[in-house]
PDB file of N, CA and C in Angstrom:
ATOM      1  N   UNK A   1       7.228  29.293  13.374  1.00  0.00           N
ATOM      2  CA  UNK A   1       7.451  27.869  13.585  1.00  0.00           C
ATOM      3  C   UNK A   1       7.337  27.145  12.248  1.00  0.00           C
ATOM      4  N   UNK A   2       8.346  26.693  11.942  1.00  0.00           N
ATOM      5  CA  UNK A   2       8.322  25.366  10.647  1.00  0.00           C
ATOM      6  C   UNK A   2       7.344  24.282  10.507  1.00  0.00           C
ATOM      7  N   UNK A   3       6.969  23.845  10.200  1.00  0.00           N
ATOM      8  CA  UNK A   3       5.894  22.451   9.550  1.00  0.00           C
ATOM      9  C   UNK A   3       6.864  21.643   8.932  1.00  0.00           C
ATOM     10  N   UNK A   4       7.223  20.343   9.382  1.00  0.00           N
ATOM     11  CA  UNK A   4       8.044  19.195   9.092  1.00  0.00           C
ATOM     12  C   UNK A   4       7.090  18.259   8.560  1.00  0.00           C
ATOM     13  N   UNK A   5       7.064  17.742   8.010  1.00  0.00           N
ATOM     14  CA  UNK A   5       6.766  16.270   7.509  1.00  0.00           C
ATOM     15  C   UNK A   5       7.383  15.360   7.319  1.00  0.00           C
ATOM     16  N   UNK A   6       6.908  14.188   8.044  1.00  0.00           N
ATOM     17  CA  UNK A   6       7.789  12.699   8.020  1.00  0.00           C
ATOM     18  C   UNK A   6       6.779  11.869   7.852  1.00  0.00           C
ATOM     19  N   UNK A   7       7.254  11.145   6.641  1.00  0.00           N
ATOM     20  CA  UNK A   7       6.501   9.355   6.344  1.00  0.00           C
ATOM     21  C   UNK A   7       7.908   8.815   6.916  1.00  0.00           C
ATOM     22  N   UNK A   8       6.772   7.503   7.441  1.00  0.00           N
ATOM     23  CA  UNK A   8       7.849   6.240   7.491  1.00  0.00           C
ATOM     24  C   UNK A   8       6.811   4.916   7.050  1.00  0.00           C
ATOM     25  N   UNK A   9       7.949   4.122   6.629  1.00  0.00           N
ATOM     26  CA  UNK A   9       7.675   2.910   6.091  1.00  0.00           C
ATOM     27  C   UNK A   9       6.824   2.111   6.885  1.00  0.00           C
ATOM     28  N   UNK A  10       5.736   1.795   6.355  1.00  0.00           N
ATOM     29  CA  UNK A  10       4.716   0.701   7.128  1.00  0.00           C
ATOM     30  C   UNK A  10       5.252  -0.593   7.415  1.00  0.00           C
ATOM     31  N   UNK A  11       6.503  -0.988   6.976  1.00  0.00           N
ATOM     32  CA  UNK A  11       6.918  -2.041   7.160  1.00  0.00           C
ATOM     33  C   UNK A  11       7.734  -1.973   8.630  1.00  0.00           C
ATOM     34  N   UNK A  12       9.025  -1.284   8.104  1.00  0.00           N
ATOM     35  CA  UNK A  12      10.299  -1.237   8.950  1.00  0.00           C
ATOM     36  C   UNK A  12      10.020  -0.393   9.868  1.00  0.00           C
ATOM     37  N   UNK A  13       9.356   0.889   9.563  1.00  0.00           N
ATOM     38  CA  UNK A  13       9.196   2.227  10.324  1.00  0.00           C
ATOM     39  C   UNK A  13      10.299   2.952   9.972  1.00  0.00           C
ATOM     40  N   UNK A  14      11.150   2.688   8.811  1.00  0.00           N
ATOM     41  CA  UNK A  14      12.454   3.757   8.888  1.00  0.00           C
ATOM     42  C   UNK A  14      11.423   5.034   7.823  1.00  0.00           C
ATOM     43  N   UNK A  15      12.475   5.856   8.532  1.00  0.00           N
ATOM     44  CA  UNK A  15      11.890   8.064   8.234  1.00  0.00           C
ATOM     45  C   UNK A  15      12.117   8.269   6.587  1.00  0.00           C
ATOM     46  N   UNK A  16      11.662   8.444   6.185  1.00  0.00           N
ATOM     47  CA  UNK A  16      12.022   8.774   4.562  1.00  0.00           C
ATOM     48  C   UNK A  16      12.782  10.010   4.450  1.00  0.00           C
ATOM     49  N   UNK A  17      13.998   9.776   3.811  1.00  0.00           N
ATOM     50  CA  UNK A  17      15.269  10.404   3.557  1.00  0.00           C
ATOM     51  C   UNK A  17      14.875  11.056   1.888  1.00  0.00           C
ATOM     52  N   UNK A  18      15.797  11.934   1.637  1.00  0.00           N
ATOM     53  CA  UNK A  18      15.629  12.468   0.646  1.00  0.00           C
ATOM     54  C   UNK A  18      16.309  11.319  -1.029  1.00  0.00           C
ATOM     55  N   UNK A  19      17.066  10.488  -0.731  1.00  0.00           N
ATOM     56  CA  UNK A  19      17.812  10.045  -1.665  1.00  0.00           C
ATOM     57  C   UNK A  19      17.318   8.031  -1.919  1.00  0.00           C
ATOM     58  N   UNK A  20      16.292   8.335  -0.880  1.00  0.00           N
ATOM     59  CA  UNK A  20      15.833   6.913  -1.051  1.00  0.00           C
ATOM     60  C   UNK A  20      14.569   6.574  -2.554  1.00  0.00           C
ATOM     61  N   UNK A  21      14.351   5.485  -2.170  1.00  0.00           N
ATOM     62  CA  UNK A  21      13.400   4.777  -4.025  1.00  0.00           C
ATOM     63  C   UNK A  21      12.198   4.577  -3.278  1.00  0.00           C
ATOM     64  N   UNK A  22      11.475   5.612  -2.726  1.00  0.00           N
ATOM     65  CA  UNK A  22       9.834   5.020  -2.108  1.00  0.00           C
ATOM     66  C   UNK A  22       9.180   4.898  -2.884  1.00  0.00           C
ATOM     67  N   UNK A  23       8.207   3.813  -2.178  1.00  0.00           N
ATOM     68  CA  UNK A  23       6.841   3.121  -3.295  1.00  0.00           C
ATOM     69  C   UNK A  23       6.005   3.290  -2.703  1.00  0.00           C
ATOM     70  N   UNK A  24       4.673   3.195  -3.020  1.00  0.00           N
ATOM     71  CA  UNK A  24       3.139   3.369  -2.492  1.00  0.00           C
ATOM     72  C   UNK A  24       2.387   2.313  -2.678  1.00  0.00           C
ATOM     73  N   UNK A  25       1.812   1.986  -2.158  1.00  0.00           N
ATOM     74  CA  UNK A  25       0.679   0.870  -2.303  1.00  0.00           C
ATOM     75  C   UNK A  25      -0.347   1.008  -1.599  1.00  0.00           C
ATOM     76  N   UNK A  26      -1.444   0.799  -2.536  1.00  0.00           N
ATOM     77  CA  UNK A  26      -3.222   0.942  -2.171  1.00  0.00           C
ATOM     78  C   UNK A  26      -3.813  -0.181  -2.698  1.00  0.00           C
ATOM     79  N   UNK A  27      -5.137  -0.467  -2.052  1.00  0.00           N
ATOM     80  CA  UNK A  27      -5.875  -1.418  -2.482  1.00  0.00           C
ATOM     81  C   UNK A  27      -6.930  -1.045  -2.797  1.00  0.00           C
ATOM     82  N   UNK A  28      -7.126  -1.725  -3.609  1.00  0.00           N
ATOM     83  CA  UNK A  28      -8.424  -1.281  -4.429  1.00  0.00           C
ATOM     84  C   UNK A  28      -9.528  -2.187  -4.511  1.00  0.00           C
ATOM     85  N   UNK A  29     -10.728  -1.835  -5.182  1.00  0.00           N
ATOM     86  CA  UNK A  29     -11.603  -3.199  -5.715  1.00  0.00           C
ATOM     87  C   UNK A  29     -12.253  -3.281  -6.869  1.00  0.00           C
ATOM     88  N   UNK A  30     -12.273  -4.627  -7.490  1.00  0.00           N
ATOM     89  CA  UNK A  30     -12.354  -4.845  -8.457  1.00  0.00           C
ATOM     90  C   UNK A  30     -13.271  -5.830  -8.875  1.00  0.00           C
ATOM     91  N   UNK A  31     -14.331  -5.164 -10.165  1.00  0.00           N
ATOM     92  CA  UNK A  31     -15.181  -6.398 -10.552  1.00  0.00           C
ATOM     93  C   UNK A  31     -14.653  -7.608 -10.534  1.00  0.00           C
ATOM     94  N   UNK A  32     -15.341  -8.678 -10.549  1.00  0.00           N
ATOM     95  CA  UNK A  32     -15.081 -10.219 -11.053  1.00  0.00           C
ATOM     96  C   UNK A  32     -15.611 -10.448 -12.002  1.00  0.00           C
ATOM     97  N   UNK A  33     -15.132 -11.196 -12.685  1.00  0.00           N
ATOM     98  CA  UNK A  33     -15.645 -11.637 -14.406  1.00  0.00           C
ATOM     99  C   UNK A  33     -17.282 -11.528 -14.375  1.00  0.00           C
ATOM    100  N   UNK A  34     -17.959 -12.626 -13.573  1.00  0.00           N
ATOM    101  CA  UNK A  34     -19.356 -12.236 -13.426  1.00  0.00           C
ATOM    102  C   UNK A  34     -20.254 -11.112 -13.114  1.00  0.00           C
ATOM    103  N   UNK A  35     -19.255  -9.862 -12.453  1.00  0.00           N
ATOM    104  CA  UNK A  35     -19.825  -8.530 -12.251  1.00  0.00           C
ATOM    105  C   UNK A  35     -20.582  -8.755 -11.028  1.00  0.00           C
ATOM    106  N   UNK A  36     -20.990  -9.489 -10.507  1.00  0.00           N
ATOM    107  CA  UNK A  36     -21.702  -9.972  -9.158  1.00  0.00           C
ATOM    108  C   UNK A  36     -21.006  -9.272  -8.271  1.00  0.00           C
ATOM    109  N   UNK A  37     -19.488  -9.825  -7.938  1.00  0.00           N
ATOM    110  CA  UNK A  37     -18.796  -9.543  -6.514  1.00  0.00           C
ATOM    111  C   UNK A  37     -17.720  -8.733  -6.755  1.00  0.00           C
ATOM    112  N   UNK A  38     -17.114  -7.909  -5.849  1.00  0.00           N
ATOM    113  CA  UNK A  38     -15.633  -7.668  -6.306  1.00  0.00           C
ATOM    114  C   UNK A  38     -14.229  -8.054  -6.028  1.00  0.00           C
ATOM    115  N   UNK A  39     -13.312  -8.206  -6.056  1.00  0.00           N
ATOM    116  CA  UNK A  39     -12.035  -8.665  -5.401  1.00  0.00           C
ATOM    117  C   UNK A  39     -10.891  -7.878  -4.988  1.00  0.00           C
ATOM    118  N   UNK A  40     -10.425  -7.263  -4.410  1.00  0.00           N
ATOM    119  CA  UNK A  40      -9.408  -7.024  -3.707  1.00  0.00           C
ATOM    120  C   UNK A  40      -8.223  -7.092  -5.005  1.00  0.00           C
ATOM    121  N   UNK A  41      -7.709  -5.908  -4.882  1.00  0.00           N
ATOM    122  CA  UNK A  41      -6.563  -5.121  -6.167  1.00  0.00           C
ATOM    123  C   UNK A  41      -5.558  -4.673  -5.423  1.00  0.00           C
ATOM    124  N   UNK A  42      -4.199  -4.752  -5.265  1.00  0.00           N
ATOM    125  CA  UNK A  42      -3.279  -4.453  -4.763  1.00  0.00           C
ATOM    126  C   UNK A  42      -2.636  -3.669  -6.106  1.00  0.00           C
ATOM    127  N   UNK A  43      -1.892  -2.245  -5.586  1.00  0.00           N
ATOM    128  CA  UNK A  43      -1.544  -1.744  -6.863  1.00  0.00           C
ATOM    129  C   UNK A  43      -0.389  -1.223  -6.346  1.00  0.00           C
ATOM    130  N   UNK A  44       0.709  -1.137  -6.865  1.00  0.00           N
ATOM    131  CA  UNK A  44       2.155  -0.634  -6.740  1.00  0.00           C
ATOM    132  C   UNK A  44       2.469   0.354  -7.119  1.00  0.00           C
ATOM    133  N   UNK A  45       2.942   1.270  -6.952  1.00  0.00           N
ATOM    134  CA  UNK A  45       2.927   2.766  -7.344  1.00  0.00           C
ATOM    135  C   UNK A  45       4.570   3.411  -7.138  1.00  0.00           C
ATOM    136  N   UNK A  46       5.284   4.180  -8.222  1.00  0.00           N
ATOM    137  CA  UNK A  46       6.318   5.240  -7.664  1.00  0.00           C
ATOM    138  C   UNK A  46       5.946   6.256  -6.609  1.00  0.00           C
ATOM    139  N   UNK A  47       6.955   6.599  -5.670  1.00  0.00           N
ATOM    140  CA  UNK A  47       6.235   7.663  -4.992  1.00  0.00           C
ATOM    141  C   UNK A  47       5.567   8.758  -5.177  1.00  0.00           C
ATOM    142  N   UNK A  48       4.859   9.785  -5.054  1.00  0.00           N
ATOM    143  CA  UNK A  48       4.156  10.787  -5.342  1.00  0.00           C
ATOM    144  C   UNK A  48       3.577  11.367  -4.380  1.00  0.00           C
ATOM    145  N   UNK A  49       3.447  12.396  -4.025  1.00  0.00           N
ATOM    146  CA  UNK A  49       3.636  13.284  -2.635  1.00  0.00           C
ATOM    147  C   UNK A  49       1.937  13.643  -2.783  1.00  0.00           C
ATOM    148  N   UNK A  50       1.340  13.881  -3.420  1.00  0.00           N
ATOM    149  CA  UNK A  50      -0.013  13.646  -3.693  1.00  0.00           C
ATOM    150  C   UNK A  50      -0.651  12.593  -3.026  1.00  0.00           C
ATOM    151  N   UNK A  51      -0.396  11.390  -3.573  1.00  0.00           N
ATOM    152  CA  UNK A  51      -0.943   9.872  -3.619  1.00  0.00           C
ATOM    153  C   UNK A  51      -0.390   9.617  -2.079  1.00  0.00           C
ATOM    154  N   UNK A  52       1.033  10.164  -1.416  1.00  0.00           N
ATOM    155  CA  UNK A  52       1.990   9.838  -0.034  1.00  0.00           C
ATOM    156  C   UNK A  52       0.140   9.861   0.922  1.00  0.00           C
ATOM    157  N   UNK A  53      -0.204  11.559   0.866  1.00  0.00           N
ATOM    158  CA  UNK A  53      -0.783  11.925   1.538  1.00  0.00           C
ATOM    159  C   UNK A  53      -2.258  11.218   2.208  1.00  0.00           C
ATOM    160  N   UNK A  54      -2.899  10.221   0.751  1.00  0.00           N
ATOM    161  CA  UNK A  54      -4.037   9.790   1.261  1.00  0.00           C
ATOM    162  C   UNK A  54      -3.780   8.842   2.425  1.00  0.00           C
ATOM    163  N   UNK A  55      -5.164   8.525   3.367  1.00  0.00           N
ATOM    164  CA  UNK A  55      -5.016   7.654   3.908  1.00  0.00           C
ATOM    165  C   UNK A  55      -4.845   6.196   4.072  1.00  0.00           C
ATOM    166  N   UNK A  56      -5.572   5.930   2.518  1.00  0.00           N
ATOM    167  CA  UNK A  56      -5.443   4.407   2.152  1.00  0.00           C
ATOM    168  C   UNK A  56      -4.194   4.146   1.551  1.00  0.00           C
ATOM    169  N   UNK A  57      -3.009   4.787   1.270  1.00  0.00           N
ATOM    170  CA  UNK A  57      -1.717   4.403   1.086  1.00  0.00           C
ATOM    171  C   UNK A  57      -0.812   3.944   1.734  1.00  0.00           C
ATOM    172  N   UNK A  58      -0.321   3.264   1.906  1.00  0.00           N
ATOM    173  CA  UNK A  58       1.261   2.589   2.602  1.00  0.00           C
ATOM    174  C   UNK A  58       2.500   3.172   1.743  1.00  0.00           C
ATOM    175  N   UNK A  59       3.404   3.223   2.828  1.00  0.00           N
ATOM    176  CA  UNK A  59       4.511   3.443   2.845  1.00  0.00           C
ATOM    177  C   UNK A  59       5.581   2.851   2.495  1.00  0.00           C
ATOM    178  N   UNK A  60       6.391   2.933   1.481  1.00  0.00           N
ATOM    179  CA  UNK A  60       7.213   1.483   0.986  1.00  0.00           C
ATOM    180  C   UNK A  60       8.728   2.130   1.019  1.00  0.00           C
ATOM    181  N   UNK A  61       9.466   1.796   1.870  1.00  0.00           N
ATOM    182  CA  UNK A  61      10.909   2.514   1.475  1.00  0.00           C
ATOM    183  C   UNK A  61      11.644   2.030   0.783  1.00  0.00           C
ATOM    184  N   UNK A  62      11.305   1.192   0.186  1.00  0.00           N
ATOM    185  CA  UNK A  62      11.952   0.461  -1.095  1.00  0.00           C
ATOM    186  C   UNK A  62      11.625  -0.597  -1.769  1.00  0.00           C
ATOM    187  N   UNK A  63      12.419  -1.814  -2.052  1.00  0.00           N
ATOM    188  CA  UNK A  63      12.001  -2.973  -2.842  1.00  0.00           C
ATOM    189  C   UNK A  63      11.920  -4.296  -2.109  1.00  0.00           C
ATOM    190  N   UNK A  64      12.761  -3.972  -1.016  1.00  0.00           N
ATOM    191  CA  UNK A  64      12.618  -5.362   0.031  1.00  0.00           C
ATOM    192  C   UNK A  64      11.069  -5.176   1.333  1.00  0.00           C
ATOM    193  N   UNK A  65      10.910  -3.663   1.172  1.00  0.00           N
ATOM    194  CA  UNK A  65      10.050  -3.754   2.291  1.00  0.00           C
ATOM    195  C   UNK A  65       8.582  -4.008   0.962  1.00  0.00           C
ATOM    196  N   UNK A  66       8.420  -3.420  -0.380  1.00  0.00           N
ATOM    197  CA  UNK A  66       7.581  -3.966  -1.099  1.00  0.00           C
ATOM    198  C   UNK A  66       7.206  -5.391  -1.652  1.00  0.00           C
ATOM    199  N   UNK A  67       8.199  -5.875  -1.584  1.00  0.00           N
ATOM    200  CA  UNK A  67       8.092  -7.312  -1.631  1.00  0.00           C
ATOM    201  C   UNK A  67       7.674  -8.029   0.025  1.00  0.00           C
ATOM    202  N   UNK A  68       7.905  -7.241   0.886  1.00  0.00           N
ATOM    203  CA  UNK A  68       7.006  -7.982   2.023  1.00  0.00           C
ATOM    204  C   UNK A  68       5.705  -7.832   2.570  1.00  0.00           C
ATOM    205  N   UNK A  69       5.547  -6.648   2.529  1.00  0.00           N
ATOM    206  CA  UNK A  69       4.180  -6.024   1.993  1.00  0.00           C
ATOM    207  C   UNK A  69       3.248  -7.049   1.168  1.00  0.00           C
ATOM    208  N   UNK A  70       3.545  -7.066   0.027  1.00  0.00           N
ATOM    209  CA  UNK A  70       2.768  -7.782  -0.973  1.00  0.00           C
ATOM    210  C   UNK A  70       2.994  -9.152  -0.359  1.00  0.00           C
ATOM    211  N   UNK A  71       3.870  -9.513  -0.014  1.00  0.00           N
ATOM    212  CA  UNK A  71       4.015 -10.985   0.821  1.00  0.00           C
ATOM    213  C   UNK A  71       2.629 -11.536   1.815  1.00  0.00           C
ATOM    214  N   UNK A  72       2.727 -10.189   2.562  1.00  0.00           N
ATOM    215  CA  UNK A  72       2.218 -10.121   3.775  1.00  0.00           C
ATOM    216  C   UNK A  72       0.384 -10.378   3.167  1.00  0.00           C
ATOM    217  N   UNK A  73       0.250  -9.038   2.411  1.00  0.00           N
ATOM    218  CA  UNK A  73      -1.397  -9.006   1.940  1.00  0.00           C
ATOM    219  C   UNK A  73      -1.559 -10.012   0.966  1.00  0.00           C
ATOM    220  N   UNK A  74      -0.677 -11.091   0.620  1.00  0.00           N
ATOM    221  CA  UNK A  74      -1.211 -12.212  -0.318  1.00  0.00           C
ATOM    222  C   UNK A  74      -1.749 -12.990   0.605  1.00  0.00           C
ATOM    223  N   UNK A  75      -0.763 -13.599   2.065  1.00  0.00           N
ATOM    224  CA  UNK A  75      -1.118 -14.210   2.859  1.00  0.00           C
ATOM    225  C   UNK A  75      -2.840 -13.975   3.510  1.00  0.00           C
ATOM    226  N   UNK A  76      -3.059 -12.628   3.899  1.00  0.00           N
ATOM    227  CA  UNK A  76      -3.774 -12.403   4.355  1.00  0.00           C
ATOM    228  C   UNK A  76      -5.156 -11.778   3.464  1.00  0.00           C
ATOM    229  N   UNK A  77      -4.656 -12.225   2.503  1.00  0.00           N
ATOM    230  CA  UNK A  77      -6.034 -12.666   1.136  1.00  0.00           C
ATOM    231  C   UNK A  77      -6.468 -13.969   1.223  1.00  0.00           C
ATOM    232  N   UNK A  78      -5.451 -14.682   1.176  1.00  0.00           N
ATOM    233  CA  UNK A  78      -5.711 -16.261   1.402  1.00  0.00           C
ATOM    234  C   UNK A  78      -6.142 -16.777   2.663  1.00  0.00           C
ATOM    235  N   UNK A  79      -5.996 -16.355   3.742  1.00  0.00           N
ATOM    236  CA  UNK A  79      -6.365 -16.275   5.292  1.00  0.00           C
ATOM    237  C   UNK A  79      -8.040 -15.865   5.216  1.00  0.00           C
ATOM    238  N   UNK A  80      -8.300 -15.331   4.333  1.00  0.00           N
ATOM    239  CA  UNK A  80      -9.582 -14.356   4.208  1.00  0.00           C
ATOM    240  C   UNK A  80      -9.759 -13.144   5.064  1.00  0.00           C
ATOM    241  N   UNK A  81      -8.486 -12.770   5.627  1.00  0.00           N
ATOM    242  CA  UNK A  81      -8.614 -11.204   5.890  1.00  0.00           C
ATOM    243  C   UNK A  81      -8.776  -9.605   5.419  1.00  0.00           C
ATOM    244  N   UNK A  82      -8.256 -10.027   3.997  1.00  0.00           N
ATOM    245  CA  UNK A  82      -8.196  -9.154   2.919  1.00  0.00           C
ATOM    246  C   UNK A  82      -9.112  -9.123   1.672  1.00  0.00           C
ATOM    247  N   UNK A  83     -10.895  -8.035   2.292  1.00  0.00           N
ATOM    248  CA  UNK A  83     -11.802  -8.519   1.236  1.00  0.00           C
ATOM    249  C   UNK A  83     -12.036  -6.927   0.850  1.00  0.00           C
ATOM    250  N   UNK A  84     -12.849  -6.862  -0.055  1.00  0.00           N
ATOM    251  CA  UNK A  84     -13.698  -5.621  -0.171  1.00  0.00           C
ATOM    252  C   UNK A  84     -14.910  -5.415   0.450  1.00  0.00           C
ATOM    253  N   UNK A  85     -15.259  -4.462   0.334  1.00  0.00           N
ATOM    254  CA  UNK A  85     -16.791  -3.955   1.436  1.00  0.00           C
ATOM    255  C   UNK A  85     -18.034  -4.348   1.136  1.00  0.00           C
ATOM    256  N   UNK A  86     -18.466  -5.239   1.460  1.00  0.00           N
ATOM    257  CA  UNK A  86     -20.108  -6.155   0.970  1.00  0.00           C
ATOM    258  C   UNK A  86     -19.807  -7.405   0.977  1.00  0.00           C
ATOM    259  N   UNK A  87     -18.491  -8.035   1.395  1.00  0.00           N
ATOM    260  CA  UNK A  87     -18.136  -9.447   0.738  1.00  0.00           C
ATOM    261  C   UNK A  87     -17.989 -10.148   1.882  1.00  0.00           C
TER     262      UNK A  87
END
């Protein structure tokens, strides 16, 4: 029996094809100038079948679903949904 693997886009849900431009995105956290607290890091990434695999990665099938993505988690930074762990 074969072992298939399929990502799909956290956005759209479309299957990742062989000839498409996927991106990755993770969040991270990050000191604040004062070193006190940290802030919430959004980082953009080429694909990488390594990095595909973790769990804290999203799925980007391209440049319109990355630009909504980042749309989406700016909003919901500013909403105060999007913090780091202690904050």
């Amino acid at each position: 029996m074969a072992w298939v693997e399929r990502f799909t886009c956290d956005v759209c849900g479309k299957l990742m094809g062989e000839s498409e431009n996927w991106w990755l995105a993770a969040q991270e956290c990050a000191p604040s100038r004062d070193g006190t607290l940290t802030q919430p890091v959004l980082k953009l990434m080429p694909w990488d079948d390594l990095i595909g695999h973790s769990a804290e990665s999203k799925h980007l099938c391209g440049a319109g679903c990355a630009h909504t993505f980042l749309d989406r988690w700016m909003a919901e930074f500013h909403a105060g949904v999007e913090s780091c762990p202690g904050n």
